[in-house]
C-alpha atoms as a PDB file:
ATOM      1  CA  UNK A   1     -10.640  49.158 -47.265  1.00  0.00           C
ATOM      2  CA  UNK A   2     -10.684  50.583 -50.966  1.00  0.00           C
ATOM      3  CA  UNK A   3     -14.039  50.653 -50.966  1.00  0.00           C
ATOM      4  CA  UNK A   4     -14.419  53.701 -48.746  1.00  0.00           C
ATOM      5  CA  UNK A   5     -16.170  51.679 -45.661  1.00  0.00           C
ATOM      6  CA  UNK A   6     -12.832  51.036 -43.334  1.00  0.00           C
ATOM      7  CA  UNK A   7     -13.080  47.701 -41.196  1.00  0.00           C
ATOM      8  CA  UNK A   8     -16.454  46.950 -43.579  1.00  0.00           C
ATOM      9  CA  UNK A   9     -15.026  43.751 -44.984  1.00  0.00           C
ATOM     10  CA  UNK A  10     -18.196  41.807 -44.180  1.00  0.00           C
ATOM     11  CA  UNK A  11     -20.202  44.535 -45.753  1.00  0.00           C
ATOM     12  CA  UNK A  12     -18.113  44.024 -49.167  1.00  0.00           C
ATOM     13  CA  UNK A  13     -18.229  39.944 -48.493  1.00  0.00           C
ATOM     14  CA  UNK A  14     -22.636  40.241 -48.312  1.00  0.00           C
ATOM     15  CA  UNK A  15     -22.666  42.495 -51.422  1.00  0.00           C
ATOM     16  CA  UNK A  16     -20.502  39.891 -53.230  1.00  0.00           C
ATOM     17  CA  UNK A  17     -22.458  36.737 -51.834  1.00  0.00           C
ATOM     18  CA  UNK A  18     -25.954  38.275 -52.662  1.00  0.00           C
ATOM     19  CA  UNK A  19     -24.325  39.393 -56.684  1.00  0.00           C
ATOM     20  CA  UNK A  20     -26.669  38.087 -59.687  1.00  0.00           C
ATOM     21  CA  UNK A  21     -25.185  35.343 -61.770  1.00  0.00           C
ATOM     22  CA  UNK A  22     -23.745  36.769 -64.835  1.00  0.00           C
ATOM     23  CA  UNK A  23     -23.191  40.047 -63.418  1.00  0.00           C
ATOM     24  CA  UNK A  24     -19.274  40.311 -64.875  1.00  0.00           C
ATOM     25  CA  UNK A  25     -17.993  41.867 -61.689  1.00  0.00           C
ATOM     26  CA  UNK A  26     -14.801  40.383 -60.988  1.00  0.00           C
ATOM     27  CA  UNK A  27     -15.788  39.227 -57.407  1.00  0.00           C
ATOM     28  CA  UNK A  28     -12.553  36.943 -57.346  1.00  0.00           C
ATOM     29  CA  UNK A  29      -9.932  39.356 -56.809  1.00  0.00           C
ATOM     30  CA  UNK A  30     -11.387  40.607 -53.530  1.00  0.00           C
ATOM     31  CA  UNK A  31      -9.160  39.076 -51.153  1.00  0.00           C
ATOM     32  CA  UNK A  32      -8.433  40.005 -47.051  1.00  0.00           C
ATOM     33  CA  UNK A  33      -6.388  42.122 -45.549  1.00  0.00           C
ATOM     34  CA  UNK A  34      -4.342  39.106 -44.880  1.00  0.00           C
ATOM     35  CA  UNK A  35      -3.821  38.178 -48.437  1.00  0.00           C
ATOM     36  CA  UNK A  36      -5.657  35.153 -48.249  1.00  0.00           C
ATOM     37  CA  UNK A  37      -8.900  34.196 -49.823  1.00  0.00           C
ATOM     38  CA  UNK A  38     -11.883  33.792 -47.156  1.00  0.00           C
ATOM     39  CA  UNK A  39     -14.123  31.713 -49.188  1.00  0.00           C
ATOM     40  CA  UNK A  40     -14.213  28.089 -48.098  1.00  0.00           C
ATOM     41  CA  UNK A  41     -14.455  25.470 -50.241  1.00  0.00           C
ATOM     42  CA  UNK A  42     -15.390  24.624 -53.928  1.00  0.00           C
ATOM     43  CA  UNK A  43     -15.918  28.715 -54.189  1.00  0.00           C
ATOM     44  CA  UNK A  44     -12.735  29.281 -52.774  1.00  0.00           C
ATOM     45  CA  UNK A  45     -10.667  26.991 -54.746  1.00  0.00           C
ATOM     46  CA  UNK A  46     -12.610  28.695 -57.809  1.00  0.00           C
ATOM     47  CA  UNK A  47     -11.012  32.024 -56.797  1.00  0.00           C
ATOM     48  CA  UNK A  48      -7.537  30.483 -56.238  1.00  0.00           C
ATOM     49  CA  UNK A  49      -7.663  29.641 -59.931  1.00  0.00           C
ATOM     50  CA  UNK A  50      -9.246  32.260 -61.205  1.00  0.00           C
ATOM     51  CA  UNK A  51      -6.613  34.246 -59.760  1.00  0.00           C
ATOM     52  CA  UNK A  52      -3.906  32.286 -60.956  1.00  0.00           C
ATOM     53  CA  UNK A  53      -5.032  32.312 -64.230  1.00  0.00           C
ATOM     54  CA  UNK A  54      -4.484  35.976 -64.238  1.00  0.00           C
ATOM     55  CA  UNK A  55      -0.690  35.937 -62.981  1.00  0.00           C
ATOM     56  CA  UNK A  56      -1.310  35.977 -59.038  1.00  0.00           C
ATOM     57  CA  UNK A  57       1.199  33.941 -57.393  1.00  0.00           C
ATOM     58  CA  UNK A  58       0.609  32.095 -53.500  1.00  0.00           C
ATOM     59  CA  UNK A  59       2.707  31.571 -51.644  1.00  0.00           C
ATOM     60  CA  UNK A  60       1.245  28.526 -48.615  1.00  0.00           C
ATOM     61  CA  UNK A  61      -2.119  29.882 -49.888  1.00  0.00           C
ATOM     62  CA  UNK A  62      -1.477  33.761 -49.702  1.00  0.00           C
ATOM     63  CA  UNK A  63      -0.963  36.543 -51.937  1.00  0.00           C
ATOM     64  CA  UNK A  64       2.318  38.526 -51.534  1.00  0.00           C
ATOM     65  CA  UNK A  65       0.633  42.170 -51.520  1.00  0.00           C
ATOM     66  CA  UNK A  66       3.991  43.451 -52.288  1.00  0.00           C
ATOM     67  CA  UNK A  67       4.202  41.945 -55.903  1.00  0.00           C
ATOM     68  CA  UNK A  68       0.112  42.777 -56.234  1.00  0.00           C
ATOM     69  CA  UNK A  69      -1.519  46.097 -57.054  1.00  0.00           C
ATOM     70  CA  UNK A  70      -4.630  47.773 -56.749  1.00  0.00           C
ATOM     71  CA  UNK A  71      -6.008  48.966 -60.301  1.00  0.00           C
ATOM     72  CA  UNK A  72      -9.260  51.246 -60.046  1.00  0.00           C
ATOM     73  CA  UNK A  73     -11.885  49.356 -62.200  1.00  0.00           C
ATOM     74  CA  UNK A  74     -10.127  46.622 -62.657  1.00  0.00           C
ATOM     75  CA  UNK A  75      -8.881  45.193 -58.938  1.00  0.00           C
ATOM     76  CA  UNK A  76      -5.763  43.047 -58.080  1.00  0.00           C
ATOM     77  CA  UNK A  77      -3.297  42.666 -60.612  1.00  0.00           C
ATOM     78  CA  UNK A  78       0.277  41.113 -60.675  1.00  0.00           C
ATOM     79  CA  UNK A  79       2.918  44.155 -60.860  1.00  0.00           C
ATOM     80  CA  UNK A  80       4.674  44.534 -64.182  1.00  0.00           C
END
């Protein structure tokens, strides 16, 4: 994990969850280790889209790390 807490990913998932409203961190390009989105539901559909929006392609509902990159500050991005 990028964030410096290896195997944390429920730690990052609780900081997310418990963000103000309005805060402007980009909490929809956090994704698994999997490539898939773990958010169920209305939420989770949100963060398909907002991902989309942005150039990330799925392929049966997961991200192809390969073609994705990690930015620092900014998150997941489509490779140029």
């Amino acid at each position: 994990m990028l964030s410096g807490f290896p195997r944390q990913g429920r730690l990052a998932g609780y900081a997310l969850h418990n963000l103000p409203g309005g805060t402007g961190i980009p909490w929809h390009r956090v994704i698994n280790a999997k490539g898939k989105i773990s958010i169920p539901g209305k939420r989770g559909e949100e963060q398909e889209r907002l991902l989309r929006e942005e150039g990330i392609a799925f392929t049966r509902g997961i991200i192809d790390m390969g073609k994705c990159e990690w930015r620092s500050g900014t998150g997941l991005r489509k490779k140029k």
